[in-house]
Protein backbone atom coordinates (compact mmCIF):
# COMPACT_ATOMS: atom_id res chain seq x y z
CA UNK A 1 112.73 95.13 61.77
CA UNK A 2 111.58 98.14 59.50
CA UNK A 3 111.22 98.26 55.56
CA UNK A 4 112.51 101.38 53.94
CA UNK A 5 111.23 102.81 50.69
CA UNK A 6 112.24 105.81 49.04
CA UNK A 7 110.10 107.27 46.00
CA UNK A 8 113.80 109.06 44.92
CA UNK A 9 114.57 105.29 43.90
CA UNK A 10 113.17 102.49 41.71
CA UNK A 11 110.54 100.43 43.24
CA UNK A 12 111.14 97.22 43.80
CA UNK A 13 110.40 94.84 40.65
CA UNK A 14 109.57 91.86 42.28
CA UNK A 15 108.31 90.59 45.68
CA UNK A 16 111.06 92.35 48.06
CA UNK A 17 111.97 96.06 49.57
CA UNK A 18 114.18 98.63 48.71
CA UNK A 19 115.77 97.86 51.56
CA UNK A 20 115.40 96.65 55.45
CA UNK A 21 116.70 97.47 58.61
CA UNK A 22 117.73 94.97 61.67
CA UNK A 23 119.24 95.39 64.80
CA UNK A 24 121.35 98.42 64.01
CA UNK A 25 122.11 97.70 60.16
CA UNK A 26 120.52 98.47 56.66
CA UNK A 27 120.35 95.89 54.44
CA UNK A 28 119.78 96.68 50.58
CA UNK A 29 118.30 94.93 47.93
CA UNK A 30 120.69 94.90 44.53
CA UNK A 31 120.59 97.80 42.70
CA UNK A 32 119.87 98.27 39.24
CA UNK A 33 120.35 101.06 36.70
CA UNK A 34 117.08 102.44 36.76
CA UNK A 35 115.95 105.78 37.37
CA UNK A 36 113.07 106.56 40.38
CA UNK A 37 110.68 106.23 37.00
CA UNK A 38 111.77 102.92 36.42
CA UNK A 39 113.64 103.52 33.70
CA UNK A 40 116.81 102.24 32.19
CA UNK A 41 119.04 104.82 32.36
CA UNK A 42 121.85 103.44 29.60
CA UNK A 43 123.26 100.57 28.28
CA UNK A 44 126.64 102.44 29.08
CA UNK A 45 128.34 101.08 32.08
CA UNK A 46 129.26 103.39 33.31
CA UNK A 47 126.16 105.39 33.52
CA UNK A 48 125.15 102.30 35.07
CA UNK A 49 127.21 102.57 38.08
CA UNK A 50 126.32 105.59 38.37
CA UNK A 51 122.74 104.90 38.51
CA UNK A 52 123.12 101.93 40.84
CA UNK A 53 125.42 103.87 43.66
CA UNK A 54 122.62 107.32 43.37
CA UNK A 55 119.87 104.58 43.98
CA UNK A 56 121.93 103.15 46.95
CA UNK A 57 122.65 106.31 48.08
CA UNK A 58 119.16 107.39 48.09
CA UNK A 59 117.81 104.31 49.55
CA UNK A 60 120.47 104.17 52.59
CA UNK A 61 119.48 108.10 53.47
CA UNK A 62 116.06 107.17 53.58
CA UNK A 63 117.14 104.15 56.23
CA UNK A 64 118.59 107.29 58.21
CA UNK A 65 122.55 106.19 56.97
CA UNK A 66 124.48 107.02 54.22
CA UNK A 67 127.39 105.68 52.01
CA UNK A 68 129.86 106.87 54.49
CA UNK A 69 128.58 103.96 57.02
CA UNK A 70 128.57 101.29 54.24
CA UNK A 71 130.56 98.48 55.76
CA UNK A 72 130.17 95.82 52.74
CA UNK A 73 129.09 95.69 49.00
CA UNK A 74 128.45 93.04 46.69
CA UNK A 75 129.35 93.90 43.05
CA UNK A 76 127.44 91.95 40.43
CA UNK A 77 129.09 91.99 36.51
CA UNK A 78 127.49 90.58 33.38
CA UNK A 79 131.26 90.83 32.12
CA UNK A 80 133.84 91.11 34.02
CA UNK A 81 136.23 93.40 31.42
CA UNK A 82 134.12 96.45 33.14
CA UNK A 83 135.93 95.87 36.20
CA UNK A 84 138.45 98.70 35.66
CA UNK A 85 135.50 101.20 34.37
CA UNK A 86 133.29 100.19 37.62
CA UNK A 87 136.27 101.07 39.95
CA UNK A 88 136.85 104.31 38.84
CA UNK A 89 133.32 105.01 39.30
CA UNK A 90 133.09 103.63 42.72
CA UNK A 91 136.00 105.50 43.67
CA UNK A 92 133.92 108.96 42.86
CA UNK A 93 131.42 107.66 46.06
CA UNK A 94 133.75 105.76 48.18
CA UNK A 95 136.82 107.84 48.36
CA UNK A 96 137.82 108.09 52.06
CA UNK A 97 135.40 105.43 52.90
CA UNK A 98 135.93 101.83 51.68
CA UNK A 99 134.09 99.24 52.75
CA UNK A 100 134.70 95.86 52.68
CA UNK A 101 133.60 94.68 48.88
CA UNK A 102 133.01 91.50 46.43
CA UNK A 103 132.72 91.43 43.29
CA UNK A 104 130.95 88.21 41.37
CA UNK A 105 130.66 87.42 37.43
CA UNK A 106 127.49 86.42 37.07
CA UNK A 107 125.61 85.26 33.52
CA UNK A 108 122.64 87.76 33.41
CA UNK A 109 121.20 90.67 35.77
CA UNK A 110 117.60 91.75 35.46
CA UNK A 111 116.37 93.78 32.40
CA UNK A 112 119.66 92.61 30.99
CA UNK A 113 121.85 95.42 33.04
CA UNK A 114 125.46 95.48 32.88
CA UNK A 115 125.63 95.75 37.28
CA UNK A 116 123.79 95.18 40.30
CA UNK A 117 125.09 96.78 43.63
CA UNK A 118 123.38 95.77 46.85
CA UNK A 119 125.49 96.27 50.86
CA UNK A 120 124.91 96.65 54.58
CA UNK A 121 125.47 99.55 56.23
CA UNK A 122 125.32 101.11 59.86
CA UNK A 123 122.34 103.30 60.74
């Protein structure tokens, strides 16, 4: 097992890593919309997706993989009327590629975000 951590990404705000890999396989953390600073980048959503797929992207290159090997995501909404706006943004980084994906309602993210992203991927 190895822990990844990339400094072009937010650091982890609680007890957990960016991300980890295991036999063959990166494993993410969710993804928020803030900047490598730790900043929130926008209350707009999508700027938000946008944020959250450029942290994943950075985090999976530092595991030695890349969005092309992404085999499953897990979409987190605070409201789920921004699941038309979120698709056309995911389509912009998974447009060949599409890996297997959920997406889940949920009441509140951290830092009251609009999305959390987190998958697994090949290395």
């Amino acid at each position: 097992m190895k822990i990844v951590s990339t400094s072009k990404a937010p650091q982890a705000i609680g007890p957990y890593s960016q991300a980890v890999i295991a036999n063959g396989m990166v494993f993410t953390s969710g993804q928020i919309a803030l900047n490598a600073e730790g900043e929130l980048v926008s209350d707009d959503i999508k700027e938000q997706t946008r944020q959250v797929l450029t942290n994943l992207s950075h985090i999976l290159e530092a595991a030695g993989s890349g969005l092309d090997k992404v085999i499953k995501t897990t979409i987190f909404l605070s409201d789920m009327d921004d699941f038309k706006v979120v698709n056309g943004i995911y389509e912009e980084f998974f447009k060949e590629h599409k890996p297997a994906r959920s997406t889940i309602a949920v009441k509140t993210l951290p830092l009251n975000v609009k999305i959390e992203i987190d998958c697994i991927a090949l290395v």
